[in-house]
PDB file of N, CA and C in Angstrom:
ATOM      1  N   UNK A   1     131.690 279.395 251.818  1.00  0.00           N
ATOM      2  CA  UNK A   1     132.514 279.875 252.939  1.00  0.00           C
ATOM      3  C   UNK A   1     132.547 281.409 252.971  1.00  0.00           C
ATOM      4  N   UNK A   2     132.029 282.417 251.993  1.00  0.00           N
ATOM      5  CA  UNK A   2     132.375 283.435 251.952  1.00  0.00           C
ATOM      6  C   UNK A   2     130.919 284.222 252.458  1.00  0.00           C
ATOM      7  N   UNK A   3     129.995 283.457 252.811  1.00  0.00           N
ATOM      8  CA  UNK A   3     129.046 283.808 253.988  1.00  0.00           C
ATOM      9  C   UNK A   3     129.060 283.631 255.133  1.00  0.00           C
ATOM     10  N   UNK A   4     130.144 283.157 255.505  1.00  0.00           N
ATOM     11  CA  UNK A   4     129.961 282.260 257.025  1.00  0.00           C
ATOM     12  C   UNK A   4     130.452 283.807 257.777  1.00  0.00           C
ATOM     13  N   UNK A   5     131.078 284.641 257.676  1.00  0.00           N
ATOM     14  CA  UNK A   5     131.452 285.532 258.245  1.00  0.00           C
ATOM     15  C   UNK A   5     130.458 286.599 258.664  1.00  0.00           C
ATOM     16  N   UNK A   6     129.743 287.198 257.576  1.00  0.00           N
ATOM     17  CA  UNK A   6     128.966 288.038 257.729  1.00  0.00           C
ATOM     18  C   UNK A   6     127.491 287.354 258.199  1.00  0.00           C
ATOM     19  N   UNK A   7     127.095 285.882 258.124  1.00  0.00           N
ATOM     20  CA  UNK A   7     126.378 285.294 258.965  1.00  0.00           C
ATOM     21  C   UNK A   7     126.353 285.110 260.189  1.00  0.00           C
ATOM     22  N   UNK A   8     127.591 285.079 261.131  1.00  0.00           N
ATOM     23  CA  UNK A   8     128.158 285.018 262.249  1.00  0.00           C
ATOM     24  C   UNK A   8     128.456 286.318 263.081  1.00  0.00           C
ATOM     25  N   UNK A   9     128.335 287.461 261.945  1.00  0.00           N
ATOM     26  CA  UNK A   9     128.098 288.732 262.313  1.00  0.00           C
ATOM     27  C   UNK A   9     126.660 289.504 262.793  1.00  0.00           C
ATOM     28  N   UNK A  10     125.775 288.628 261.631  1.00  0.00           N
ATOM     29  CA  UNK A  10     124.298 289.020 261.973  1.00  0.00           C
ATOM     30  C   UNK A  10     123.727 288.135 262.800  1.00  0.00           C
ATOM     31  N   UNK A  11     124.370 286.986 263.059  1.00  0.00           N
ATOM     32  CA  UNK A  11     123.641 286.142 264.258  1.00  0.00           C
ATOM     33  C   UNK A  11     123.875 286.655 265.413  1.00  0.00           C
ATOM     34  N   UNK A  12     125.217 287.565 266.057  1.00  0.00           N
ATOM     35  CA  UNK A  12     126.014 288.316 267.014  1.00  0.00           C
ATOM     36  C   UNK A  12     125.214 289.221 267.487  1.00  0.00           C
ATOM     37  N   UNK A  13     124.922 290.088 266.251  1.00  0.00           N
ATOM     38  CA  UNK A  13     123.708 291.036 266.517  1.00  0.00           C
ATOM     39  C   UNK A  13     122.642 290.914 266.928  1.00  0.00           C
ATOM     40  N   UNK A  14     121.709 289.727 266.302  1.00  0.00           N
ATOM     41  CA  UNK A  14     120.607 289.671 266.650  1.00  0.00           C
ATOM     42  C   UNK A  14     120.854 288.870 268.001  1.00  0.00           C
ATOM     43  N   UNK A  15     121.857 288.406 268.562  1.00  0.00           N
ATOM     44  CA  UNK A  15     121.982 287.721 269.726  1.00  0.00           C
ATOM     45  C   UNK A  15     121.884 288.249 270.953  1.00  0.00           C
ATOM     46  N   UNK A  16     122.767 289.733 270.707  1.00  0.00           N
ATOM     47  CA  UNK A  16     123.215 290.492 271.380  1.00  0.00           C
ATOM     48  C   UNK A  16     122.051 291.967 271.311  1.00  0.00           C
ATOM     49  N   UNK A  17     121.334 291.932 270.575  1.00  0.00           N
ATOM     50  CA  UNK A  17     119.632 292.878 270.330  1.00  0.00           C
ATOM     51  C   UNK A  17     118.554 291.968 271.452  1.00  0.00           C
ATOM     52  N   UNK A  18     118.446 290.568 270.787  1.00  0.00           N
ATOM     53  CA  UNK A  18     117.478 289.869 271.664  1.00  0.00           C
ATOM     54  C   UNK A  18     117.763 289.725 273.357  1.00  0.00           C
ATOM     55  N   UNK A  19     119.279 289.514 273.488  1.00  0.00           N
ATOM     56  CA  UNK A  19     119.535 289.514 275.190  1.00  0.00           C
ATOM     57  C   UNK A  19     119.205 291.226 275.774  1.00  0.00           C
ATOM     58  N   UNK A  20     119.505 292.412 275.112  1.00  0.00           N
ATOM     59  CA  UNK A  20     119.540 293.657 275.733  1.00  0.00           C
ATOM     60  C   UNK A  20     118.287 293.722 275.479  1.00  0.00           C
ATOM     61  N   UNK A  21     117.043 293.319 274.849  1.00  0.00           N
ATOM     62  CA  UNK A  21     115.774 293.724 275.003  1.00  0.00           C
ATOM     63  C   UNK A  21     115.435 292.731 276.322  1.00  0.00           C
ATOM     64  N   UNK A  22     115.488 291.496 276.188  1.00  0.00           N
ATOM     65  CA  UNK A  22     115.128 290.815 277.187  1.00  0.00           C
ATOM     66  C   UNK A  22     115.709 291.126 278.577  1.00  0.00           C
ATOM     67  N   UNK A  23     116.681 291.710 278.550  1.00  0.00           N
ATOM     68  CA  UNK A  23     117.282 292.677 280.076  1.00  0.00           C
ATOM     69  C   UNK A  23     116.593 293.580 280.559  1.00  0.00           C
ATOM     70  N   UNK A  24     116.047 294.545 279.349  1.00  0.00           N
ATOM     71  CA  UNK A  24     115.448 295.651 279.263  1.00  0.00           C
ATOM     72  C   UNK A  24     114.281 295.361 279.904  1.00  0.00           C
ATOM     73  N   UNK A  25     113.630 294.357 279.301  1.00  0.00           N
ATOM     74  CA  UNK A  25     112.222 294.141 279.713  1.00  0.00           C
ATOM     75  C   UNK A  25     111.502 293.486 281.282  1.00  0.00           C
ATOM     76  N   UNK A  26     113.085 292.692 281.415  1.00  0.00           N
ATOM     77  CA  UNK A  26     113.151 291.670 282.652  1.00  0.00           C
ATOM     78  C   UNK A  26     113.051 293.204 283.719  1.00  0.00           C
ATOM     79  N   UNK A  27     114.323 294.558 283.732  1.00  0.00           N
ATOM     80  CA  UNK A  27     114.535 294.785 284.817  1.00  0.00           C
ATOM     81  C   UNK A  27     113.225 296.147 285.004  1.00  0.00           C
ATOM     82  N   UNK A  28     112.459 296.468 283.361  1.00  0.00           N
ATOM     83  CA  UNK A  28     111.513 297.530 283.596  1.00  0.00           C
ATOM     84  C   UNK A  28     110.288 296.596 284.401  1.00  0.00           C
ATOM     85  N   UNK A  29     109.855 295.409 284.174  1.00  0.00           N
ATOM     86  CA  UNK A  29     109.144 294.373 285.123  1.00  0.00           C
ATOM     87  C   UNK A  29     109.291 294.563 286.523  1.00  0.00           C
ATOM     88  N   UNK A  30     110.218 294.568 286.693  1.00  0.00           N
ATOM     89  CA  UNK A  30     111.034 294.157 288.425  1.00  0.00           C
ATOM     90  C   UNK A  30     110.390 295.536 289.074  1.00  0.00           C
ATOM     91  N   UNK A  31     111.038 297.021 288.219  1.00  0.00           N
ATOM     92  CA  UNK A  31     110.270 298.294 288.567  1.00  0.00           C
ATOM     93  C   UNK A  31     109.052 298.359 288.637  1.00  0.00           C
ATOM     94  N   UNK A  32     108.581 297.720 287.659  1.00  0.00           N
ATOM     95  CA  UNK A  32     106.722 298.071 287.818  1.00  0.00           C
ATOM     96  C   UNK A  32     106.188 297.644 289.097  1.00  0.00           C
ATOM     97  N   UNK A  33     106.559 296.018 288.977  1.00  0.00           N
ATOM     98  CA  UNK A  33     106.541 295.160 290.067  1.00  0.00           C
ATOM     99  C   UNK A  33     106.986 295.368 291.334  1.00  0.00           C
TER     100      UNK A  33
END
């Protein structure tokens, strides 16, 4: 139990890294495009 916290912290992150790249990438597309 004394991982579940800081696991739930780095899953947040990488959740919240993978959606702002995939934003990133979706709206520099739309520009090119």
């Amino acid at each position: 139990m004394e991982y579940f916290i800081p696991l739930m912290l780095v899953g947040a992150v990488v959740a919240a890294a993978l959606f702002g790249i995939t934003n990133w990438l979706r709206n520099r597309n739309l520009k090119v495009s």
